[in-house]
N, C-alpha and C. Protein backbone atom coordinates (compact mmCIF):
# COMPACT_ATOMS: atom_id res chain seq x y z
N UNK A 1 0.84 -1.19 0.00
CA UNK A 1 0.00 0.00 0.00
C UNK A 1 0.88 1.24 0.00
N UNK A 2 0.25 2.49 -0.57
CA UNK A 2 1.32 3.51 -1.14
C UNK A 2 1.21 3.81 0.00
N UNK A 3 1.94 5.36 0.19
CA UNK A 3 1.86 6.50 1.32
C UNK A 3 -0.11 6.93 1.10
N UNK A 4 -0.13 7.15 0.15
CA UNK A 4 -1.84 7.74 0.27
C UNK A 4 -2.84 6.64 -0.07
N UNK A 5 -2.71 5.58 0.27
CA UNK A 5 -3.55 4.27 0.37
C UNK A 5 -4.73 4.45 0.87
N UNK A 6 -4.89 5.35 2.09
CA UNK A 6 -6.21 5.15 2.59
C UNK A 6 -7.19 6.28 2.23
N UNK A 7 -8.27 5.92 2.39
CA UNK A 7 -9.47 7.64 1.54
C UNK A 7 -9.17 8.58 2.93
N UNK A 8 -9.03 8.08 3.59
CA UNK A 8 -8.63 9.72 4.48
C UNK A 8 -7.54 10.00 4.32
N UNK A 9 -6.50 9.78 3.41
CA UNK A 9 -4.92 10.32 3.35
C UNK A 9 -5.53 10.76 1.73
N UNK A 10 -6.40 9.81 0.74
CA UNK A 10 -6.42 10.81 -0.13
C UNK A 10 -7.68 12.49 0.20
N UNK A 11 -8.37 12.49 1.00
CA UNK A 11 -8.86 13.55 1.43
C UNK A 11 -8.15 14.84 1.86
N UNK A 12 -6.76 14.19 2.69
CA UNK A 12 -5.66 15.27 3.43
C UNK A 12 -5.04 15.65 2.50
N UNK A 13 -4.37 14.63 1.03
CA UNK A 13 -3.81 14.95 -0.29
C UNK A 13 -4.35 16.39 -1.14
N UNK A 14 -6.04 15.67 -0.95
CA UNK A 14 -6.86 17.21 -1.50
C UNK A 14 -6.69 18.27 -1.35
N UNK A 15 -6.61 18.38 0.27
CA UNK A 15 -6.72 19.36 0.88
C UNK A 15 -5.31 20.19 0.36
N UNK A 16 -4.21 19.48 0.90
CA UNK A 16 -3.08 20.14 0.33
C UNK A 16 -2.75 20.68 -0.64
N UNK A 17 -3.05 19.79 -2.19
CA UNK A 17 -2.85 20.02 -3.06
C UNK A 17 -3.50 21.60 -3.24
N UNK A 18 -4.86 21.90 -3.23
CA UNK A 18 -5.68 22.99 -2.90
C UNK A 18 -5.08 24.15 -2.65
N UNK A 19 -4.26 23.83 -0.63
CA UNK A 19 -3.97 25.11 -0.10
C UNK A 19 -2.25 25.23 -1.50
N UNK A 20 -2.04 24.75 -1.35
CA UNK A 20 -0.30 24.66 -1.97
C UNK A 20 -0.67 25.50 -3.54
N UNK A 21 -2.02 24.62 -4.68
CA UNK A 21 -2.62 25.53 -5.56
C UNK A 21 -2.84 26.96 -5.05
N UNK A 22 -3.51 27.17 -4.16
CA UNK A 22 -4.14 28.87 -3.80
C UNK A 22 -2.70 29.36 -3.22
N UNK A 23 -1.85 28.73 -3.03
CA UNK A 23 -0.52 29.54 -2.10
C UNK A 23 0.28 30.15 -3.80
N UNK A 24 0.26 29.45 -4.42
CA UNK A 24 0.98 29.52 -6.13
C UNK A 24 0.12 30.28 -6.56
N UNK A 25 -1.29 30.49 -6.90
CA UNK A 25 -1.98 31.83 -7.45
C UNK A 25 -1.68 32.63 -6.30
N UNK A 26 -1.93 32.60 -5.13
CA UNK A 26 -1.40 34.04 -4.40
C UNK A 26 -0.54 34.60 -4.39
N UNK A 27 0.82 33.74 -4.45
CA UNK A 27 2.08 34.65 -4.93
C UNK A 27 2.40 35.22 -6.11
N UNK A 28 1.76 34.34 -7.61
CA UNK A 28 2.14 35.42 -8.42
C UNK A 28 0.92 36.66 -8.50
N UNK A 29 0.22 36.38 -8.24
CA UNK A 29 -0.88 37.78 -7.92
C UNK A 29 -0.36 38.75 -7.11
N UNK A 30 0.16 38.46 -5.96
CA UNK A 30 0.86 39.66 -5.23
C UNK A 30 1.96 40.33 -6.02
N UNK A 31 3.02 39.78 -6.04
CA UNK A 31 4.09 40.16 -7.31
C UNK A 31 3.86 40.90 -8.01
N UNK A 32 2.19 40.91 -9.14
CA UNK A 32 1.95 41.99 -9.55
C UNK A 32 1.30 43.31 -8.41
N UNK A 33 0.61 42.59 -7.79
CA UNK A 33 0.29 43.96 -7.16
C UNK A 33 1.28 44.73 -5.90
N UNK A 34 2.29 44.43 -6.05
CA UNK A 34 2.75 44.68 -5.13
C UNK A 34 4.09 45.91 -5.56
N UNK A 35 3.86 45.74 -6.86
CA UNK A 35 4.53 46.83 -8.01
C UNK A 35 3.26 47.86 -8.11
N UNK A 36 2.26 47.88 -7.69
CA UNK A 36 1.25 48.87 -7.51
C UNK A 36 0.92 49.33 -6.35
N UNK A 37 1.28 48.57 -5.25
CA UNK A 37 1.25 49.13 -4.08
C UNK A 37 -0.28 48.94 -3.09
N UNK A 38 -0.72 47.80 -3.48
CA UNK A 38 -1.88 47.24 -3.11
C UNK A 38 -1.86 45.28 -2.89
N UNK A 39 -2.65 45.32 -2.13
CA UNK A 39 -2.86 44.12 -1.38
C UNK A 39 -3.89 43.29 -2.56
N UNK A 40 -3.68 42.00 -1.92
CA UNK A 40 -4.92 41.18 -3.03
C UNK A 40 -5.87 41.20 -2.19
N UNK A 41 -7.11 41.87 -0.73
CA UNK A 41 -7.54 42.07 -0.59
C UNK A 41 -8.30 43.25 -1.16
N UNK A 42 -7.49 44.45 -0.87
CA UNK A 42 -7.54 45.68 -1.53
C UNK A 42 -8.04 45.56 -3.17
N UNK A 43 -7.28 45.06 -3.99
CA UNK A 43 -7.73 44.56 -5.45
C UNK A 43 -9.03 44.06 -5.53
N UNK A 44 -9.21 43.43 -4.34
CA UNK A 44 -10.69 42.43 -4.46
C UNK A 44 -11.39 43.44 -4.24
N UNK A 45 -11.74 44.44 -3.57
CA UNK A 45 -12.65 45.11 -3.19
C UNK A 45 -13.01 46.08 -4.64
N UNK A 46 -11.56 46.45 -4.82
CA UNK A 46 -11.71 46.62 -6.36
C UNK A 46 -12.85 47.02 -7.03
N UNK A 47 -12.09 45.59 -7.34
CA UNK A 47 -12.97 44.88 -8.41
C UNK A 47 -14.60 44.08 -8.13
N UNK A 48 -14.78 44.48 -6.74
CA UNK A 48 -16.34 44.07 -6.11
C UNK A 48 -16.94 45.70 -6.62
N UNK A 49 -15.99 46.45 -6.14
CA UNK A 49 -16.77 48.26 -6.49
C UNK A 49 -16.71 48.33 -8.32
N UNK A 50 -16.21 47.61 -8.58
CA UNK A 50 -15.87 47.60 -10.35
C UNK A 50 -17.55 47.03 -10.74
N UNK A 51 -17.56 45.97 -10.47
CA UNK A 51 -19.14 44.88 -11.04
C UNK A 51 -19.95 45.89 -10.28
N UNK A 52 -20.10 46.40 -9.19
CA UNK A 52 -21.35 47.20 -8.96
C UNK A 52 -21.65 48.20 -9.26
N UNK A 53 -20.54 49.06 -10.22
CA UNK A 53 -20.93 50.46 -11.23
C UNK A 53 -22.36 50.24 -11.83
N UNK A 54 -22.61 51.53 -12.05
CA UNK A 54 -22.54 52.51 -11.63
C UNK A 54 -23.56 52.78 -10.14
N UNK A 55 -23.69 51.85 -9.68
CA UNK A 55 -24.09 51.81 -8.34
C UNK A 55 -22.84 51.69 -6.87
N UNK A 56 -22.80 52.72 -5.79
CA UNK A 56 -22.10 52.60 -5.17
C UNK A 56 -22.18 51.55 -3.78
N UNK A 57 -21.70 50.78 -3.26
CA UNK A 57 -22.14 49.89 -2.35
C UNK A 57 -21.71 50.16 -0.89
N UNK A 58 -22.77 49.56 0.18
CA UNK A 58 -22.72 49.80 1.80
C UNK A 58 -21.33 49.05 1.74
N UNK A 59 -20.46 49.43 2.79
CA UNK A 59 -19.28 48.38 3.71
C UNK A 59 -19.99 47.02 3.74
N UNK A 60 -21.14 46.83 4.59
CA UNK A 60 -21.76 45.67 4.76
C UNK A 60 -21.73 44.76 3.33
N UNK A 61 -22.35 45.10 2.51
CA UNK A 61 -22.20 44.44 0.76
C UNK A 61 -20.76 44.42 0.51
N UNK A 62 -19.96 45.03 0.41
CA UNK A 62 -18.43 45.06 -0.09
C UNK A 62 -17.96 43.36 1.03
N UNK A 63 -17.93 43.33 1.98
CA UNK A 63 -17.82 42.86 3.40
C UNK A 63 -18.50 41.37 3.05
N UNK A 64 -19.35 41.28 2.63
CA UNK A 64 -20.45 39.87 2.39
C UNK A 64 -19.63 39.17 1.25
N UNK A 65 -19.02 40.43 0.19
CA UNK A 65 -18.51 39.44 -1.37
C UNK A 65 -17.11 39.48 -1.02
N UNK A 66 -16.24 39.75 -0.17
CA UNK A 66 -14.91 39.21 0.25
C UNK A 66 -14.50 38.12 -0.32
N UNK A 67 -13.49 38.21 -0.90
CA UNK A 67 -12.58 36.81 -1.13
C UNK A 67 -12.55 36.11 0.60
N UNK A 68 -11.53 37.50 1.29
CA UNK A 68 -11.27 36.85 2.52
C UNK A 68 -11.80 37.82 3.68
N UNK A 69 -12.85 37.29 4.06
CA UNK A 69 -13.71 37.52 4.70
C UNK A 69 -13.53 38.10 6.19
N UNK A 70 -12.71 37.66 6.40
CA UNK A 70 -12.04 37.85 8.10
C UNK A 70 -11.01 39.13 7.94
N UNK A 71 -11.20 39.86 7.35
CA UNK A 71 -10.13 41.83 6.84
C UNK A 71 -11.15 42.76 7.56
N UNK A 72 -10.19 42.99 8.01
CA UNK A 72 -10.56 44.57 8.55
C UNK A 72 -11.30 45.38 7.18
N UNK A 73 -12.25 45.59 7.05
CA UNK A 73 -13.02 46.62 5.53
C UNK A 73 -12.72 47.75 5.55
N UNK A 74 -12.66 48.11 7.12
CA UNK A 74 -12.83 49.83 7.20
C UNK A 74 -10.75 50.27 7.29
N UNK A 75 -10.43 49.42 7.54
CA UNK A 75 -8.88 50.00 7.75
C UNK A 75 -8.64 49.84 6.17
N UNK A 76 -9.21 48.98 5.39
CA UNK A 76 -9.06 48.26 4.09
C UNK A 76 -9.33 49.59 2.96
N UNK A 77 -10.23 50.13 3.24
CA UNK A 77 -11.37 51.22 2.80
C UNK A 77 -10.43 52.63 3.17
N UNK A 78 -9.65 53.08 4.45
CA UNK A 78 -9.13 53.96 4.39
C UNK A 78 -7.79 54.20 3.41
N UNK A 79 -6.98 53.02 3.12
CA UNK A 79 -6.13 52.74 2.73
C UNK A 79 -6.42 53.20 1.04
N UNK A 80 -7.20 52.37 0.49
CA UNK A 80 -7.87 52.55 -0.88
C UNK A 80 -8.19 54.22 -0.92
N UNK A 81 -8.98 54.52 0.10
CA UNK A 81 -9.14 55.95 -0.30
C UNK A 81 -8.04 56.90 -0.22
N UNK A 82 -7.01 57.11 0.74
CA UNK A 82 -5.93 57.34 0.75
C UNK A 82 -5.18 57.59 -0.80
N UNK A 83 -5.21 56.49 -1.53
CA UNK A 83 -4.42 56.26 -3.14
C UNK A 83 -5.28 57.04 -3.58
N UNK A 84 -6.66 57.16 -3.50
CA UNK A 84 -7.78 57.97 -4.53
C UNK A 84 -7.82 56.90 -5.36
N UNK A 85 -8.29 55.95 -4.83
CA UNK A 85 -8.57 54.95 -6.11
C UNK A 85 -10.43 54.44 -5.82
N UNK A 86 -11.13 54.78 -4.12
CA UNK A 86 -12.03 54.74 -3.85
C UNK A 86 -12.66 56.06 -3.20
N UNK A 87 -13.60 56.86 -3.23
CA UNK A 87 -14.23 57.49 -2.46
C UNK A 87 -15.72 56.78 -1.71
N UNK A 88 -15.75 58.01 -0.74
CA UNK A 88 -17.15 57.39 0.40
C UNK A 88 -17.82 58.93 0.74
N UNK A 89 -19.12 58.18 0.68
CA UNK A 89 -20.07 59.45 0.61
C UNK A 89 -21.22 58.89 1.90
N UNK A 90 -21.25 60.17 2.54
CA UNK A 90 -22.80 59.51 3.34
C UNK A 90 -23.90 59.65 2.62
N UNK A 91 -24.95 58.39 2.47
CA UNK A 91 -25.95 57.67 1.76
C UNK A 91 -26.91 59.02 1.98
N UNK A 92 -27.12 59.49 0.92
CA UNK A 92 -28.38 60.52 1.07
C UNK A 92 -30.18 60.15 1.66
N UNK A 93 -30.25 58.69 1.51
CA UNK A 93 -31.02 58.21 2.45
C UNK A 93 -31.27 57.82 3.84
N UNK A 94 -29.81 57.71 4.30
CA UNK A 94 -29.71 57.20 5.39
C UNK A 94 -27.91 57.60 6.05
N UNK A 95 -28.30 58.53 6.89
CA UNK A 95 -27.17 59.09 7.24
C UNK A 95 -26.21 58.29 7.86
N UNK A 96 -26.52 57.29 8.47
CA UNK A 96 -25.63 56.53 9.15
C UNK A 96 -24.77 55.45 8.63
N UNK A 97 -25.22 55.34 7.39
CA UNK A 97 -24.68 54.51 6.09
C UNK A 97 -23.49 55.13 4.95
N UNK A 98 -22.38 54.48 4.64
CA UNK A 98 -21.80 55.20 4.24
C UNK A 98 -21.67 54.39 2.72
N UNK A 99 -21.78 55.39 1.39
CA UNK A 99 -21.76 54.62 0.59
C UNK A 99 -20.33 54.58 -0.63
N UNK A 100 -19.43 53.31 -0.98
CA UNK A 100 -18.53 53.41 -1.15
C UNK A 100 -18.15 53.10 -2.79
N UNK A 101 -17.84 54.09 -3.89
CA UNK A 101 -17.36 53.73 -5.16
C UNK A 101 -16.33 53.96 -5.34
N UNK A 102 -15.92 53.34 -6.41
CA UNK A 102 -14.65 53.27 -7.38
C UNK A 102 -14.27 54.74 -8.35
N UNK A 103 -13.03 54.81 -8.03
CA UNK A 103 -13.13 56.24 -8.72
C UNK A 103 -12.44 55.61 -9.95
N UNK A 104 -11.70 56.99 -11.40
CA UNK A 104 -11.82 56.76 -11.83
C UNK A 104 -10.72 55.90 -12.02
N UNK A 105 -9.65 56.49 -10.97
CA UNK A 105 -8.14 56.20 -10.85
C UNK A 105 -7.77 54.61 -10.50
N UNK A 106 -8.59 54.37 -9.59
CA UNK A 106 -9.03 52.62 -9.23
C UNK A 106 -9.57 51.97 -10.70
N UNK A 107 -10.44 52.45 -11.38
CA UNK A 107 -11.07 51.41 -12.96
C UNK A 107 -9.45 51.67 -13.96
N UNK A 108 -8.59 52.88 -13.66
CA UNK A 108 -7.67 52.75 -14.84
C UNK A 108 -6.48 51.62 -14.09
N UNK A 109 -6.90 51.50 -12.56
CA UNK A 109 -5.42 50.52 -12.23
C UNK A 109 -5.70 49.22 -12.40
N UNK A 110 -6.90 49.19 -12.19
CA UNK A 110 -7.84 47.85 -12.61
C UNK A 110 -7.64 47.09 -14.17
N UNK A 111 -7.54 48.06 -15.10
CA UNK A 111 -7.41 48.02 -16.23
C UNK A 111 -5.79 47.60 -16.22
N UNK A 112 -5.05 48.49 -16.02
CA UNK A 112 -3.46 47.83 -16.60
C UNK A 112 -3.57 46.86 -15.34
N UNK A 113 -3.35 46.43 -14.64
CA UNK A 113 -3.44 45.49 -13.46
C UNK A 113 -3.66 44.10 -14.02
N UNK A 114 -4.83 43.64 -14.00
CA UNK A 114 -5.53 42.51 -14.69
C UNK A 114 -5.02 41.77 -15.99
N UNK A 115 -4.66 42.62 -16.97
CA UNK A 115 -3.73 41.59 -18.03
C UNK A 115 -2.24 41.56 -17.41
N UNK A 116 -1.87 42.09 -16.51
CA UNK A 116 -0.41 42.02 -15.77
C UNK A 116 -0.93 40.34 -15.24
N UNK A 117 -1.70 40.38 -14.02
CA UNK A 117 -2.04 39.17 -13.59
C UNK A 117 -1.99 37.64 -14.44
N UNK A 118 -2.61 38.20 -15.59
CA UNK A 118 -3.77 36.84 -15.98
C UNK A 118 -1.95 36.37 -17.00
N UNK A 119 -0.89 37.67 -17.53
CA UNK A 119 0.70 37.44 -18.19
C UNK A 119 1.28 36.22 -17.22
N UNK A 120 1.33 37.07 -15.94
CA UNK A 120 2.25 36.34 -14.88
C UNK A 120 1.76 34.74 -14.56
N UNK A 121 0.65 34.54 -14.25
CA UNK A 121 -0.20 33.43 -14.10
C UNK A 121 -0.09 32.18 -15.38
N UNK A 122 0.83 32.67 -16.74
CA UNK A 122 0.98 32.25 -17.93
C UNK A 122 -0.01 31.18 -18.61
N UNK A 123 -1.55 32.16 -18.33
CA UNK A 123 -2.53 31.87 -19.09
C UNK A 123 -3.46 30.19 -18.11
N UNK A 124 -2.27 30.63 -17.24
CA UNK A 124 -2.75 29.14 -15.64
C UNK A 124 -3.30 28.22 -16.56
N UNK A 125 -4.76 28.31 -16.26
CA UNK A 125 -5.72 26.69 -16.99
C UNK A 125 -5.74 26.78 -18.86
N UNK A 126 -5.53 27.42 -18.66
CA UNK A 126 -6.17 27.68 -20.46
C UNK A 126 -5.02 26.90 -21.32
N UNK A 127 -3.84 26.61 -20.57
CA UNK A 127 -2.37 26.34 -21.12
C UNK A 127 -2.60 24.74 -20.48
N UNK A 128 -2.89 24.63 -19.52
CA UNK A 128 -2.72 23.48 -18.65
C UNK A 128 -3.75 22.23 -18.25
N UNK A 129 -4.82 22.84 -18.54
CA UNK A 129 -6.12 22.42 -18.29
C UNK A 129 -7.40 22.81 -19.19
N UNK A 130 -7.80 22.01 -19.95
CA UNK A 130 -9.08 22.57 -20.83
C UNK A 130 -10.32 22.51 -20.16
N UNK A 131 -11.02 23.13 -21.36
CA UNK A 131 -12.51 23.09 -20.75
C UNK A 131 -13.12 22.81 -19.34
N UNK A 132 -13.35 21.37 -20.02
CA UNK A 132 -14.13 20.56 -19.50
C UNK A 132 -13.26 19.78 -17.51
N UNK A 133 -12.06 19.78 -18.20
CA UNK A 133 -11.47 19.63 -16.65
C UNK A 133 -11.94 21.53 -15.78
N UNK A 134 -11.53 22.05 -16.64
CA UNK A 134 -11.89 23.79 -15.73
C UNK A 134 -13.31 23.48 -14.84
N UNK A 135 -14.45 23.05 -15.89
CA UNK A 135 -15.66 22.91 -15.21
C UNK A 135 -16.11 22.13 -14.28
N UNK A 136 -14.99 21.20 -14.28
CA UNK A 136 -15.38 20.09 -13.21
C UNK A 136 -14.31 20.79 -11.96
N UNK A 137 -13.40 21.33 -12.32
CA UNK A 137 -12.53 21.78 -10.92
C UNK A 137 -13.49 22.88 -10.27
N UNK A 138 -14.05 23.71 -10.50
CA UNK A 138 -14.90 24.82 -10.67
C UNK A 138 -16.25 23.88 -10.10
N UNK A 139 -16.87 23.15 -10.42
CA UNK A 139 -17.97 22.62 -9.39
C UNK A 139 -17.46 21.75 -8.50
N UNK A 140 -16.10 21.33 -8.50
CA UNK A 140 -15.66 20.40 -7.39
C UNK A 140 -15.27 21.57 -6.03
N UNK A 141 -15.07 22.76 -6.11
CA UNK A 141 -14.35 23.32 -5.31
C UNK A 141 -15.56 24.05 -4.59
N UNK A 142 -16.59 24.42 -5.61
CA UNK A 142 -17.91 25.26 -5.14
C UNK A 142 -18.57 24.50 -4.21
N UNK A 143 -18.67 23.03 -4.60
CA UNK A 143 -18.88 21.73 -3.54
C UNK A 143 -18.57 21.69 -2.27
N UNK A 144 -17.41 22.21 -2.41
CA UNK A 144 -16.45 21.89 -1.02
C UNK A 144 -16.75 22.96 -0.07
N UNK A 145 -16.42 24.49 -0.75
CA UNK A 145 -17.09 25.24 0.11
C UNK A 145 -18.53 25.77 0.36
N UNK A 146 -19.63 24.75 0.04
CA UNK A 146 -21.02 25.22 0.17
C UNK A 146 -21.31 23.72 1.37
N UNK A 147 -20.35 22.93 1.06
CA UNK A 147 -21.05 21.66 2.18
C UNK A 147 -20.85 22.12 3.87
């Protein structure tokens, strides 16, 4: 019997393989952003204020679509605004709400940013993995974190 003989050593295999995959997209993702001077949290929020143009969104909504969920938003949020890449406005409906968009300076870093990524990453699955394996890794993983 091998080293991973038993279904709970290939389960721990999974697991690894996984974190060790997400540790290899996280480093070359930082690399680029880190020549911009932003976090891959920071980017995420981004690009969450990017898909919700031209609508601006609560902390709470930005906060719910997190990659990584457990970040400080509001230290996250001063930082971004700081660059001028986000502004925050109090919600003309509701004063106690603060509402947060993408300026324009954030959609142009967004823009050169993203084909930097997808260069460094050297085209990841599209080179390595077709289709049909993409779609099955992609509902195997959505699996994992909805059970």
């Amino acid at each position: 019997m091998g080293k991973y003989s038993s279904r709970y050593n290939l389960h721990l295999k999974l697991v690894a393989e996984i974190l060790r995959t997400g540790d290899y997209l996280d480093s070359k993702v930082t690399e680029v952003l880190k020549q911009y001077g932003i976090t891959h949290i920071q980017f995420n929020i981004l690009r969450i204020l990017e898909g919700a143009q031209p609508d601006p969104l609560p902390v709470g909504k930005i906060k719910e679509r997190l990659l990584f969920s457990k970040s400080d938003v509001t230290r996250l949020l001063d930082r971004l605004e700081k660059k001028e890449l986000i502004s925050r406005k109090i919600c003309p409906s509701n004063r106690r709400k603060m509402d947060i968009e993408i300026t324009d300076e954030g959609l142009k870093l967004i823009q050169i940013v993203l084909p930097l990524i997808e260069e460094s990453l050297e085209g990841f699955y599209q080179k390595k993995v077709g289709e049909k394996e993409r779609d099955v890794v992609l509902d195997v993983l959505q699996k994992i974190r909805t059970s």
